[in-house]
C-alpha atoms as a PDB file:
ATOM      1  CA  UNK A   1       0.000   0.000   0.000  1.00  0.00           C
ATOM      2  CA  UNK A   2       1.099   3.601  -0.821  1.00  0.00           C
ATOM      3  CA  UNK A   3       2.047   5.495   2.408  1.00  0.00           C
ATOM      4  CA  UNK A   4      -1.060   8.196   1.264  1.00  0.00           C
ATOM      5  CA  UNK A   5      -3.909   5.674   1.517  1.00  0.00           C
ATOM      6  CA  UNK A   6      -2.046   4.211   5.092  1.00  0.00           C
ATOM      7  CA  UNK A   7      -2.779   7.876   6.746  1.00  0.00           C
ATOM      8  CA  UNK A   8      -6.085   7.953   5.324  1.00  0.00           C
ATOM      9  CA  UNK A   9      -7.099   4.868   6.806  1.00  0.00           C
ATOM     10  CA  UNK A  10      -5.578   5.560   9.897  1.00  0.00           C
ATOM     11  CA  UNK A  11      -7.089   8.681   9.920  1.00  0.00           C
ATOM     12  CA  UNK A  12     -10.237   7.150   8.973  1.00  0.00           C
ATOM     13  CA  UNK A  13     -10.042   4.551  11.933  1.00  0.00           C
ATOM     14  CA  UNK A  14      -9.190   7.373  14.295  1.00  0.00           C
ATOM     15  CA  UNK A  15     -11.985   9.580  13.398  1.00  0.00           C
ATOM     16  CA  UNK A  16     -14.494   6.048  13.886  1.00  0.00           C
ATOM     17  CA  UNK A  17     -13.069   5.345  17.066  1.00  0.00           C
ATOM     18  CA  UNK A  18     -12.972   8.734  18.617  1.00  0.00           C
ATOM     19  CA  UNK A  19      -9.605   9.399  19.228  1.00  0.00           C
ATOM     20  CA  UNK A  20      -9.304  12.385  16.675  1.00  0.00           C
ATOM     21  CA  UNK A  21     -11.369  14.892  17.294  1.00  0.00           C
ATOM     22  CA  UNK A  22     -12.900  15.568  13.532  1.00  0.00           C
ATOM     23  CA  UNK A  23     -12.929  19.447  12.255  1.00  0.00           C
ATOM     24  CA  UNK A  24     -16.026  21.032  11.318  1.00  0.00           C
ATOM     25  CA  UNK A  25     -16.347  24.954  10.857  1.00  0.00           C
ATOM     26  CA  UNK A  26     -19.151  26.649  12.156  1.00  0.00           C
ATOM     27  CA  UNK A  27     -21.486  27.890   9.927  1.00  0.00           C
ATOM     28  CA  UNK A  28     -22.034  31.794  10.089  1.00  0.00           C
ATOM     29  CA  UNK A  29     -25.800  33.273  10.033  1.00  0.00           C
ATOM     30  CA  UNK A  30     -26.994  34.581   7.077  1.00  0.00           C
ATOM     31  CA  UNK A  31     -29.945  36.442   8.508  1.00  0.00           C
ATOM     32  CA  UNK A  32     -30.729  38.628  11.926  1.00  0.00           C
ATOM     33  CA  UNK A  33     -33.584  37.947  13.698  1.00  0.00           C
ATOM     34  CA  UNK A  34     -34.794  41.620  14.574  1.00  0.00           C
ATOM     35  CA  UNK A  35     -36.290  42.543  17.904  1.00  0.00           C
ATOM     36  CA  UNK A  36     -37.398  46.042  17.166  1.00  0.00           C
ATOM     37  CA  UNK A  37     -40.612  47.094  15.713  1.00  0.00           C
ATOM     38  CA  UNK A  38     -39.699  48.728  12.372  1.00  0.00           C
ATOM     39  CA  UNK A  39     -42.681  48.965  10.312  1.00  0.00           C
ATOM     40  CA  UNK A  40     -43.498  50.448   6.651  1.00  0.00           C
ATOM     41  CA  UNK A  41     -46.289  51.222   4.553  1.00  0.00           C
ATOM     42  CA  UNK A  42     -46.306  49.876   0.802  1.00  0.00           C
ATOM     43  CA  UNK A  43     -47.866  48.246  -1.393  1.00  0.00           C
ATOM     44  CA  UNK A  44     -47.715  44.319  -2.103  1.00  0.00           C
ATOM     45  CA  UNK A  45     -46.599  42.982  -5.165  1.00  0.00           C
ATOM     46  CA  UNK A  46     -47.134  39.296  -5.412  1.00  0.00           C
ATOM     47  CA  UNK A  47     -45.300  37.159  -8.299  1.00  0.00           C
ATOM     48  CA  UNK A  48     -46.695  33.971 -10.030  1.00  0.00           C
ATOM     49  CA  UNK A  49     -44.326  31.830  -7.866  1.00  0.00           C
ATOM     50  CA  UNK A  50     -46.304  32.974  -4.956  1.00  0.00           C
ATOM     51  CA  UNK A  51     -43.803  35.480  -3.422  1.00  0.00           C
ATOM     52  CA  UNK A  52     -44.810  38.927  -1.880  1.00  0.00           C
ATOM     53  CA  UNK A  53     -42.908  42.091  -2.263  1.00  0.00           C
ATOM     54  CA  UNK A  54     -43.340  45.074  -0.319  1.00  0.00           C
ATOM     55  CA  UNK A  55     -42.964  48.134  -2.135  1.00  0.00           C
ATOM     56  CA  UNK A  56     -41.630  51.134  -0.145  1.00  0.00           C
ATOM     57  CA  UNK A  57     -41.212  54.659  -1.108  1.00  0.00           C
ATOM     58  CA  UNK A  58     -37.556  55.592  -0.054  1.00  0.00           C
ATOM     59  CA  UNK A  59     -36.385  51.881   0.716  1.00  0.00           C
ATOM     60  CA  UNK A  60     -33.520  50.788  -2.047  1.00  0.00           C
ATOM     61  CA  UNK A  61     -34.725  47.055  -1.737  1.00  0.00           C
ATOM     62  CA  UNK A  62     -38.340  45.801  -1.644  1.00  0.00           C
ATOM     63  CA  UNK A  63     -39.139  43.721   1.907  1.00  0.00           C
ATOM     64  CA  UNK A  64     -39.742  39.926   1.298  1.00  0.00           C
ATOM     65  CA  UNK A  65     -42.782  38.418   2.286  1.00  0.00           C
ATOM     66  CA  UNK A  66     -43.503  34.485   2.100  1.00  0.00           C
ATOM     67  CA  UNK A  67     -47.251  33.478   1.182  1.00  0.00           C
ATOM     68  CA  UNK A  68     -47.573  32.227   4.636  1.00  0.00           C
ATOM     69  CA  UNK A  69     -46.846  35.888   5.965  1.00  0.00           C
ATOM     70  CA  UNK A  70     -49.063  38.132   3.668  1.00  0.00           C
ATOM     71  CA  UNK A  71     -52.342  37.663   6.376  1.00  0.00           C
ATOM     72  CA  UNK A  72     -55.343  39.039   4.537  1.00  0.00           C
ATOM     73  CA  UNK A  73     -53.012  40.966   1.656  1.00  0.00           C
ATOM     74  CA  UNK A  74     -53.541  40.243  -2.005  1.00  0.00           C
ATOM     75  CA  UNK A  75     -51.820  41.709  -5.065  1.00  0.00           C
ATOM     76  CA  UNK A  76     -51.917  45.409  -5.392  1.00  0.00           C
ATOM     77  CA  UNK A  77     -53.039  46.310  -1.521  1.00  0.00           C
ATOM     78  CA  UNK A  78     -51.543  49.134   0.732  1.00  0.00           C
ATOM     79  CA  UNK A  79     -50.178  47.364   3.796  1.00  0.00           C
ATOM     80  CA  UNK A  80     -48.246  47.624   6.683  1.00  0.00           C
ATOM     81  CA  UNK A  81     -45.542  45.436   6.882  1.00  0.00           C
ATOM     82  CA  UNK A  82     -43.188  44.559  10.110  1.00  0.00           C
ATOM     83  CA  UNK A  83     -39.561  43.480   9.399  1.00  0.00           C
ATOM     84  CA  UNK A  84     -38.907  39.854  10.655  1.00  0.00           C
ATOM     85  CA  UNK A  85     -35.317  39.787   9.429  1.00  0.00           C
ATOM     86  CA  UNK A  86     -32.217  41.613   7.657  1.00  0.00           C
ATOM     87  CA  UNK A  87     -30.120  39.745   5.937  1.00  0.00           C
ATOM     88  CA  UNK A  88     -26.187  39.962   6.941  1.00  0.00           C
ATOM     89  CA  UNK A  89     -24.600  41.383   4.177  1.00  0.00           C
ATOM     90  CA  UNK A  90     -26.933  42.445   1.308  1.00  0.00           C
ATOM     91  CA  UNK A  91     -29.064  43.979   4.197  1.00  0.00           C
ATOM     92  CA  UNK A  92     -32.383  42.448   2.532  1.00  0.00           C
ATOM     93  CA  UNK A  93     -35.382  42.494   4.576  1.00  0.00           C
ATOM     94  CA  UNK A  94     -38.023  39.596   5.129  1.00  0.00           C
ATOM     95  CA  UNK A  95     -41.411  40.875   6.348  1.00  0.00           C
ATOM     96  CA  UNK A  96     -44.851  39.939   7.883  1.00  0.00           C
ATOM     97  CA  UNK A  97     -47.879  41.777   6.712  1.00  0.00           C
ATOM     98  CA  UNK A  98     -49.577  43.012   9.480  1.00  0.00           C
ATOM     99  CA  UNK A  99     -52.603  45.208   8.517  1.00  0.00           C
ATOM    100  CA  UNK A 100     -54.156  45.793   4.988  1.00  0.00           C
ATOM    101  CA  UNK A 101     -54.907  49.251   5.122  1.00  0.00           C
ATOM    102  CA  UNK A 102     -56.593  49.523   1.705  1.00  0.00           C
ATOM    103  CA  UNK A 103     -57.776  47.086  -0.907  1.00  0.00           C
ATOM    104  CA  UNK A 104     -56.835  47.648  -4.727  1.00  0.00           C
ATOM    105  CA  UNK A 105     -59.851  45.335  -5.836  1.00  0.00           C
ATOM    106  CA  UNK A 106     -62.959  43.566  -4.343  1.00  0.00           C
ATOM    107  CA  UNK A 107     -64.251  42.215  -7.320  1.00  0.00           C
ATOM    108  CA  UNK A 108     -62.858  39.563  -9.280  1.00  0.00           C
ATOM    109  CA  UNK A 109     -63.671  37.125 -12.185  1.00  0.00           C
ATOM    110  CA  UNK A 110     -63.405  33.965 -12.432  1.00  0.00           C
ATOM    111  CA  UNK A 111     -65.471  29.972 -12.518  1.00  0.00           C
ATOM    112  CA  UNK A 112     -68.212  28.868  -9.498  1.00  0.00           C
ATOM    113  CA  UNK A 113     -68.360  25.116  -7.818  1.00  0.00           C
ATOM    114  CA  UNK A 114     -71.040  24.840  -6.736  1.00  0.00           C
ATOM    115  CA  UNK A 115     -72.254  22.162  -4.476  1.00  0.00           C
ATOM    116  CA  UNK A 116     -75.748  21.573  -2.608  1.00  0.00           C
ATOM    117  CA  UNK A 117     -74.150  22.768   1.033  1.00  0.00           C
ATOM    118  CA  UNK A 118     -72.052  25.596  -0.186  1.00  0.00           C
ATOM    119  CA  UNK A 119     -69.865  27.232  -3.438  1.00  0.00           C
ATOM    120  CA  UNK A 120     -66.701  28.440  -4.073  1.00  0.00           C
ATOM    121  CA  UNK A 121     -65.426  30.800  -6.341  1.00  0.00           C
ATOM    122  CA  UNK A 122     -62.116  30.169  -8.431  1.00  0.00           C
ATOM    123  CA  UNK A 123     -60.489  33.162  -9.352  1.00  0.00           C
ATOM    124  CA  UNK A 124     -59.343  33.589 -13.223  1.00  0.00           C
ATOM    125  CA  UNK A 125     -55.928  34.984 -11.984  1.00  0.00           C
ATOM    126  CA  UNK A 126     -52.310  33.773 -13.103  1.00  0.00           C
ATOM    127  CA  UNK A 127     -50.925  34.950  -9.575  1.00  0.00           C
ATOM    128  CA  UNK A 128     -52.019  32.965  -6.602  1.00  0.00           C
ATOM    129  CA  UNK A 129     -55.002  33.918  -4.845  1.00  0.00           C
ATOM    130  CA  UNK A 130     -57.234  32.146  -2.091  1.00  0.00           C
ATOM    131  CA  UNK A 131     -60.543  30.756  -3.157  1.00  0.00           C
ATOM    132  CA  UNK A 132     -63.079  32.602  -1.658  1.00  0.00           C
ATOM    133  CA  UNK A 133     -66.291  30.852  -0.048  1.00  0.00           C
ATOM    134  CA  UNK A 134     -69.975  32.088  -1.078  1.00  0.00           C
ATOM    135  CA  UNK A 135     -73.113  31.292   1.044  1.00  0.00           C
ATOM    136  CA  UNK A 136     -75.480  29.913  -1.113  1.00  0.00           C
ATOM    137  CA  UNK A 137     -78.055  32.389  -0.051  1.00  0.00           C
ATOM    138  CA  UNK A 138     -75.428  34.650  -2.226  1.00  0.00           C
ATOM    139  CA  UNK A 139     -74.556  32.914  -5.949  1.00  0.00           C
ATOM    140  CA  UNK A 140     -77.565  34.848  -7.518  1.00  0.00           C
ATOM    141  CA  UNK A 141     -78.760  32.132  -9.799  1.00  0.00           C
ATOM    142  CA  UNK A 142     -75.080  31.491 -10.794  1.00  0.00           C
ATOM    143  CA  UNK A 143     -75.047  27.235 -11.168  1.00  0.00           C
ATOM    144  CA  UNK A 144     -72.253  25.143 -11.212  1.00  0.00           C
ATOM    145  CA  UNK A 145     -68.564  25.979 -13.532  1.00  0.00           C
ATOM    146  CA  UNK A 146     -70.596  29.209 -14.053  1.00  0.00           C
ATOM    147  CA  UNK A 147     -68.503  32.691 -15.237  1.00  0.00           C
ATOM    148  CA  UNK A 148     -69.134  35.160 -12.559  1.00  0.00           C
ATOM    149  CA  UNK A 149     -67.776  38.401 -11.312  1.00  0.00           C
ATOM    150  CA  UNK A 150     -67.776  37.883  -7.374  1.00  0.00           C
ATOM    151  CA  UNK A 151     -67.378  41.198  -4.741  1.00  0.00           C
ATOM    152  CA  UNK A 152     -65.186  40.208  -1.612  1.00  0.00           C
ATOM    153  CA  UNK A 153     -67.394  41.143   1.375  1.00  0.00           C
ATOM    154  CA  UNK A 154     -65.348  39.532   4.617  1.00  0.00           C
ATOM    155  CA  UNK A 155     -61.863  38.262   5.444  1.00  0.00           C
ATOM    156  CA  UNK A 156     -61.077  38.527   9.344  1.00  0.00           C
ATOM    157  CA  UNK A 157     -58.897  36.270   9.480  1.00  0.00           C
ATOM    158  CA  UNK A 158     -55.667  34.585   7.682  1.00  0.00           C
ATOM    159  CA  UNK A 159     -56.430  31.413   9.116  1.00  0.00           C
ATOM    160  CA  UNK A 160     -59.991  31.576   6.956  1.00  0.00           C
ATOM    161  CA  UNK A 161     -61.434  31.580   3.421  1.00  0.00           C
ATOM    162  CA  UNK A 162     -62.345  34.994   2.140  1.00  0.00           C
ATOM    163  CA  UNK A 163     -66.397  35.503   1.945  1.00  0.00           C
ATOM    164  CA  UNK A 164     -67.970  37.133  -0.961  1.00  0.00           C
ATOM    165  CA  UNK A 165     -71.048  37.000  -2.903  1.00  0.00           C
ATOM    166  CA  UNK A 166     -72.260  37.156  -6.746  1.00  0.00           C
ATOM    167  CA  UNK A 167     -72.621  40.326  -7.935  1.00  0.00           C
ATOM    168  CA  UNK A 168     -73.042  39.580 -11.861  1.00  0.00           C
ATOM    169  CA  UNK A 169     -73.446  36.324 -14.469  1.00  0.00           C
ATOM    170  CA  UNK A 170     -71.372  36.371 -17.771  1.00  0.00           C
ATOM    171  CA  UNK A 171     -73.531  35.104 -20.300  1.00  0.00           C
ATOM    172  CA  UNK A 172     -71.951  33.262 -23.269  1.00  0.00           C
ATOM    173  CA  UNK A 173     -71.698  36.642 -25.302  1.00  0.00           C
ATOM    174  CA  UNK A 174     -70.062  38.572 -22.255  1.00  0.00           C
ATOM    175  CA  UNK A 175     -67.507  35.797 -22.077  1.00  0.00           C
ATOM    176  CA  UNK A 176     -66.496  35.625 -25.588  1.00  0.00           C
ATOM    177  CA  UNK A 177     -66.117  39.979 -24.886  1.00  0.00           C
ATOM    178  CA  UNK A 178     -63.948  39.202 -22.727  1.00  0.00           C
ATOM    179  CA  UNK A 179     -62.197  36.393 -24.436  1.00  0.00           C
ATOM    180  CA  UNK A 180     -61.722  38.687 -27.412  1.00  0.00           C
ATOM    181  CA  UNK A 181     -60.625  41.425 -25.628  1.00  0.00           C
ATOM    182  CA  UNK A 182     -57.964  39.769 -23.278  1.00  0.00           C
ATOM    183  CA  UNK A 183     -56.229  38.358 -26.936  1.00  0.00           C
ATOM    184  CA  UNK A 184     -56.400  41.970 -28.483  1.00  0.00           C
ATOM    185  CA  UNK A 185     -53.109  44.041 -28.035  1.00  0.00           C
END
């Protein structure tokens, strides 16, 4: 055997055994946990992968926010938005949306399910949005895979679906309007 592969076993079979103590480098934090209470207002930008980006007037970077963390926000609201974290050496910040202070839309577009108990509305959207839950004392005659244009009435809570109701039903003429119009340039 070459003398190269002898100190590698015996390296080896001192590492196993406990004798050599092996070297491992301690990993430095890329983030800082902050314990202040910095908050901004801005407005949150959400991209089709799902993540949120606080927009701030006079801040160089926007302020991450994960989907988990936008609480009742949806694309396009004013919010207020608490720093959770600053990353060491860029200086990014990570966020948690704590208040929307005013929508950008309540009324959305999009396909009903409809089932004997209750319906939901799927919005027509290519960035993520919760489905939002309509009593059916609310769906206006709408039936089942039905086009409708739903108004968000309540959303208390993260931890819940949005409520709305039906406020209009696209008839087949309506929808090819709109199917003509979102191909136009």
């Amino acid at each position: 055997m070459t003398s190269w592969l002898l100190i590698m076993l015996h390296n080896f079979i001192q590492t196993k055994m406990g004798t050599k103590k092996k070297i491992t480098r301690k990993a430095k934090p890329t983030t800082k946990n902050t314990n202040f209470s910095t908050t901004y207002t801005g407005t949150l930008d959400i991209a089709k992968s799902g993540m949120g980006f606080v927009m701030v007037a006079g801040l160089v970077n926007d302020i991450l926010v994960f989907p988990t963390d936008f609480n009742t926000a949806l694309k396009g609201d004013l919010v207020l938005v608490k720093i959770t974290k600053i990353r060491q050496g860029t200086g990014k910040k990570e966020g948690k949306v704590l208040e929307v202070l005013k929508r950008k839309q309540v009324s959305f577009s999009g396909t009903l399910q409809v089932t004997h108990k209750h319906a939901f509305f799927i919005p027509n959207t290519i960035y993520p949005m919760p489905d939002i839950y309509i009593p059916i004392n609310k769906l206006k005659s709408a039936k089942d895979k039905d086009r409708v244009m739903v108004k968000l009435t309540k959303w208390d809570k993260a931890s819940r679906k949005p409520e709305g109701e039906v406020i209009d039903v696209f008839t087949l003429e309506q929808e090819i309007d709109f199917i003509a119009k979102s191909f136009s340039c």
